[in-house]
C-alpha atoms as a PDB file:
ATOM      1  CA  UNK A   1      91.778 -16.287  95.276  1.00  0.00           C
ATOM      2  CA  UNK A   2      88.449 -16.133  96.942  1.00  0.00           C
ATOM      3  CA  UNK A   3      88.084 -13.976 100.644  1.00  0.00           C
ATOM      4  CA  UNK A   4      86.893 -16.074 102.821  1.00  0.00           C
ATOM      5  CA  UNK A   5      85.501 -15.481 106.387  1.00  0.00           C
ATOM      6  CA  UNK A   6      85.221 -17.967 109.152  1.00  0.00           C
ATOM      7  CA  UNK A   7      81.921 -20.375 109.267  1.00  0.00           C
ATOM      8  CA  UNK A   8      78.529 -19.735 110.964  1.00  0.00           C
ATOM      9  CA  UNK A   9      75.617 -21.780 110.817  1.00  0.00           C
ATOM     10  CA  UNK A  10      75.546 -24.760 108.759  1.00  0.00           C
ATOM     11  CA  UNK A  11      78.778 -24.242 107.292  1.00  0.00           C
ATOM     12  CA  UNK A  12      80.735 -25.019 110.417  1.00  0.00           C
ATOM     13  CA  UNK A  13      79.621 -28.462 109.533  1.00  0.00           C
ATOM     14  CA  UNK A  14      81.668 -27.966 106.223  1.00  0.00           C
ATOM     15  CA  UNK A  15      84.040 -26.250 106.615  1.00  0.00           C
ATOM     16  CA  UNK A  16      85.967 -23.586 109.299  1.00  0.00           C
ATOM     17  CA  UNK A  17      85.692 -21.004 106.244  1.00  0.00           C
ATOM     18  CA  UNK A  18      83.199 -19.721 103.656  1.00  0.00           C
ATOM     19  CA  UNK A  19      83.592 -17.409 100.930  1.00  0.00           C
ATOM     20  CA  UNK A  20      82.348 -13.949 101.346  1.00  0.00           C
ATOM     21  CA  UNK A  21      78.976 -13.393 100.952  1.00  0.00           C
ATOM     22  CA  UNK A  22      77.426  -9.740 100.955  1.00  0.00           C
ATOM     23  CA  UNK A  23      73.734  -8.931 100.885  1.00  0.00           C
ATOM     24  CA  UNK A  24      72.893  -6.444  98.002  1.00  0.00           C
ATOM     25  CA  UNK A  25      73.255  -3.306  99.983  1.00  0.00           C
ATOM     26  CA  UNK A  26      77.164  -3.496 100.551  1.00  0.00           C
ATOM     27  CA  UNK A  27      77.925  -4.030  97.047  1.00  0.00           C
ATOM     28  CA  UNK A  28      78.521  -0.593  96.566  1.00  0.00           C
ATOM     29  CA  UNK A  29      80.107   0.296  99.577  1.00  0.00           C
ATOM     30  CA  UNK A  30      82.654  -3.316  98.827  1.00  0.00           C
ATOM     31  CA  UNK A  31      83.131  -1.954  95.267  1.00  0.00           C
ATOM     32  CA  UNK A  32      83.566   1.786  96.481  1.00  0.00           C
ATOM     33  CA  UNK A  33      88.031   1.831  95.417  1.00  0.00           C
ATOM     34  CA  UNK A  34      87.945   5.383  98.252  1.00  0.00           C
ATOM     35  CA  UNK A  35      86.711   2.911 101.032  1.00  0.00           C
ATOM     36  CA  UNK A  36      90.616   1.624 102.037  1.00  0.00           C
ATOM     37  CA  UNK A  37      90.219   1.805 106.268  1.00  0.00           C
ATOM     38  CA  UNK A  38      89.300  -1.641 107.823  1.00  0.00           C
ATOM     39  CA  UNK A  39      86.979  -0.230 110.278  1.00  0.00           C
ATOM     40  CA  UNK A  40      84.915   1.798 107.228  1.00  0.00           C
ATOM     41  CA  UNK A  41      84.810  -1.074 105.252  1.00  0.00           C
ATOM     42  CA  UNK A  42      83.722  -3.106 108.104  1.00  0.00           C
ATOM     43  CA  UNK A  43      80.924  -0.900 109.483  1.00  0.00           C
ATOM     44  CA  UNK A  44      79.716  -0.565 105.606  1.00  0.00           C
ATOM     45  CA  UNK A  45      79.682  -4.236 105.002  1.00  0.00           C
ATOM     46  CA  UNK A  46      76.849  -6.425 105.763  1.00  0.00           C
ATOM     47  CA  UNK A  47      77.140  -9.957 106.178  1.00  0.00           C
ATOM     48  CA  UNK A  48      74.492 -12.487 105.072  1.00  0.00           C
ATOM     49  CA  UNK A  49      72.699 -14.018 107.602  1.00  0.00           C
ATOM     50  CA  UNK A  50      73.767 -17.664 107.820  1.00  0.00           C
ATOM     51  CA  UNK A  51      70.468 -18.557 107.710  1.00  0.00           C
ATOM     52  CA  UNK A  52      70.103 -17.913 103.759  1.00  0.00           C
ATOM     53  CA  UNK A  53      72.311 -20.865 103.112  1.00  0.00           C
ATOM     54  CA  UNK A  54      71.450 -24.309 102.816  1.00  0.00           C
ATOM     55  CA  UNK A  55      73.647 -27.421 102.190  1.00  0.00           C
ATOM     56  CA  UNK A  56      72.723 -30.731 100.513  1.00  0.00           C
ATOM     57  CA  UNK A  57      74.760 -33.623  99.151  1.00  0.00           C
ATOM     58  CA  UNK A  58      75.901 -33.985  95.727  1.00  0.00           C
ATOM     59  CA  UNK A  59      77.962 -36.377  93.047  1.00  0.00           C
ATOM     60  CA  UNK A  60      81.725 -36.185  93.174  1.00  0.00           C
ATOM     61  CA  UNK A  61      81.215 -35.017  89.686  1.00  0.00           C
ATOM     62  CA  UNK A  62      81.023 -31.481  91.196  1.00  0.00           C
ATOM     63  CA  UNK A  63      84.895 -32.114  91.403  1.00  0.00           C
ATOM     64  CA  UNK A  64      85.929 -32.363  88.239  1.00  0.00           C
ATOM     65  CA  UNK A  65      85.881 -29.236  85.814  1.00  0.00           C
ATOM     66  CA  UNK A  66      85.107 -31.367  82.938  1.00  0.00           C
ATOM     67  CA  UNK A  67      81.688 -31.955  84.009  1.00  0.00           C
ATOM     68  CA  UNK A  68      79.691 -28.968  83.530  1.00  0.00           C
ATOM     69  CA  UNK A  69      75.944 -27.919  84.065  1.00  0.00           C
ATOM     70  CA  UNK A  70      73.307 -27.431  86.826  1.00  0.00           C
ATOM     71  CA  UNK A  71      72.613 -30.745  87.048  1.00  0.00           C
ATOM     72  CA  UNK A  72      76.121 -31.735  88.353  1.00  0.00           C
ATOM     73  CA  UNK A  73      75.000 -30.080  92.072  1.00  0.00           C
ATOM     74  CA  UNK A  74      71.327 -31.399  91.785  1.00  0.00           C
ATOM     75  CA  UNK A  75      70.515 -33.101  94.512  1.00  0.00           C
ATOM     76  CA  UNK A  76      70.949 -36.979  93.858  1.00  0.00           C
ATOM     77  CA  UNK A  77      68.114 -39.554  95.361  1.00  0.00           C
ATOM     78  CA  UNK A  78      70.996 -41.738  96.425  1.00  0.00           C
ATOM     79  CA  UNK A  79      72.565 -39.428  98.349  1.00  0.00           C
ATOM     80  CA  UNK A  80      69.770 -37.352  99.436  1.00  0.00           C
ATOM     81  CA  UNK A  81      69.374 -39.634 102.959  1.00  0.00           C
ATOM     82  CA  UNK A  82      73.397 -39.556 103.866  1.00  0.00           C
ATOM     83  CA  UNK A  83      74.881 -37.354 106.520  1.00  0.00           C
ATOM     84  CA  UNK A  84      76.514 -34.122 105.303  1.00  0.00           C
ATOM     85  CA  UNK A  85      79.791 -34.196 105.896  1.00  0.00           C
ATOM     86  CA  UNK A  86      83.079 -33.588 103.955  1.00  0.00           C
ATOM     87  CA  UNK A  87      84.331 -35.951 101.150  1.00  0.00           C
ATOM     88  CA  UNK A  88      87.314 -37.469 101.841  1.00  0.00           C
ATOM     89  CA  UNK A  89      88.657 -36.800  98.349  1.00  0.00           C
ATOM     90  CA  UNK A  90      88.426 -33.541  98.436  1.00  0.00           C
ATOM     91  CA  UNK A  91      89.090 -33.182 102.150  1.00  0.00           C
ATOM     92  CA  UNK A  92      92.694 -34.968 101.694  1.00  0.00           C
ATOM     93  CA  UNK A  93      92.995 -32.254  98.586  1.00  0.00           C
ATOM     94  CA  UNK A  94      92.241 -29.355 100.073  1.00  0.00           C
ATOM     95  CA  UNK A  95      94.630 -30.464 102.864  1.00  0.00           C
ATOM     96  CA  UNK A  96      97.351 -30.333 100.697  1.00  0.00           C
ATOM     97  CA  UNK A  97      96.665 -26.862  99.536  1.00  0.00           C
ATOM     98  CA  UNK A  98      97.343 -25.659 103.357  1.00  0.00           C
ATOM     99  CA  UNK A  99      93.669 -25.490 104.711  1.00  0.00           C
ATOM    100  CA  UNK A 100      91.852 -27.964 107.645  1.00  0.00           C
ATOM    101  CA  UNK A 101      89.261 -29.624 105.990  1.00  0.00           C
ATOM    102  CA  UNK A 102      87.012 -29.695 102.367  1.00  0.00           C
ATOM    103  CA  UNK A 103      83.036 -30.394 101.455  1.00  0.00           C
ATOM    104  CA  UNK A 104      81.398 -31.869  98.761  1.00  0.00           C
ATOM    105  CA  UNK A 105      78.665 -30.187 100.062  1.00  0.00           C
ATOM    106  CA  UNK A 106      76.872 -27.100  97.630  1.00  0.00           C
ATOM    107  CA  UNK A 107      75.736 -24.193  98.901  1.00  0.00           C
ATOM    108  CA  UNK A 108      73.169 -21.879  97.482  1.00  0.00           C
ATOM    109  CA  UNK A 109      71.915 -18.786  97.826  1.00  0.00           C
ATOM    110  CA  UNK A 110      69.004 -17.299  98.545  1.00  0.00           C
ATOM    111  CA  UNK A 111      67.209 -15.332  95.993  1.00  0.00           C
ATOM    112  CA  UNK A 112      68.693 -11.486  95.453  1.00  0.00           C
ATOM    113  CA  UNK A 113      71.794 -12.338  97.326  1.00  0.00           C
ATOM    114  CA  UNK A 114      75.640 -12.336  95.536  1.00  0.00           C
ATOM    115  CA  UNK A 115      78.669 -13.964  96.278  1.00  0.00           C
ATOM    116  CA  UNK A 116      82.100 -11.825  95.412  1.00  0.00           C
ATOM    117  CA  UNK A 117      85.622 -13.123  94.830  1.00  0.00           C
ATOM    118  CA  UNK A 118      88.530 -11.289  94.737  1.00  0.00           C
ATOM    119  CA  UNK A 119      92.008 -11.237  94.752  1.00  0.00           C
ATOM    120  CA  UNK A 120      92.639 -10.030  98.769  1.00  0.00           C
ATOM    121  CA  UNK A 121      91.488 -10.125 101.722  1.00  0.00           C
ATOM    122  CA  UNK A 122      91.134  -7.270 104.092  1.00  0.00           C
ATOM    123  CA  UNK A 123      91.043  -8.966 107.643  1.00  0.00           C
END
């Protein structure tokens, strides 16, 4: 499972949720197991600023986990000039798993930044 928290800049254009992403300093504080109240972990959490992110369009080889490699989110000169909005592939299949919409749209990071997963979500 990945947390997720609702979308804020570019992302809204995505998708109505985004995975969790912490700048450096909370890492401790998200890792810390004695941090258990919502409003501690809350005030010692910092969000990334939306504005880190940026979006560009990629092959549908991005959804399929036999394809593997940097190369599969590069940036393709065909697409590079299309809107970016969400693939209907994976739009219709992330439908069916119980969420609104989908993206084939990658996101990356800026530099010094990391993204965490885990296995609940604190709301």
């Amino acid at each position: 499972m990945i947390i997720t928290e609702p979308a804020r800049g570019i992302d809204r254009d995505i998708h109505d949720c985004i995975p969790l992403v912490l700048d450096d300093d909370s890492l401790d504080a998200w890792l810390d197991p004695t941090l258990i109240e919502r409003e501690a972990i809350r005030s010692a959490v910092h969000h990334l600023d939306a504005g880190a992110l940026t979006a560009w369009p990629v092959s549908t080889r991005v959804n399929r986990v036999a394809h593997e490699g940097a190369d599969i989110a590069a940036i393709e000169a065909e697409l590079a000039d299309l809107p970016l909005t969400p693939s209907a592939s994976i739009c219709s299949w992330v439908r069916k798993a119980g969420s609104r919409s989908g993206s084939c749209r990658a996101l990356s990071l800026a530099k010094g930044l990391s993204c965490l997963h885990s296995s609940m979500w604190m709301a």
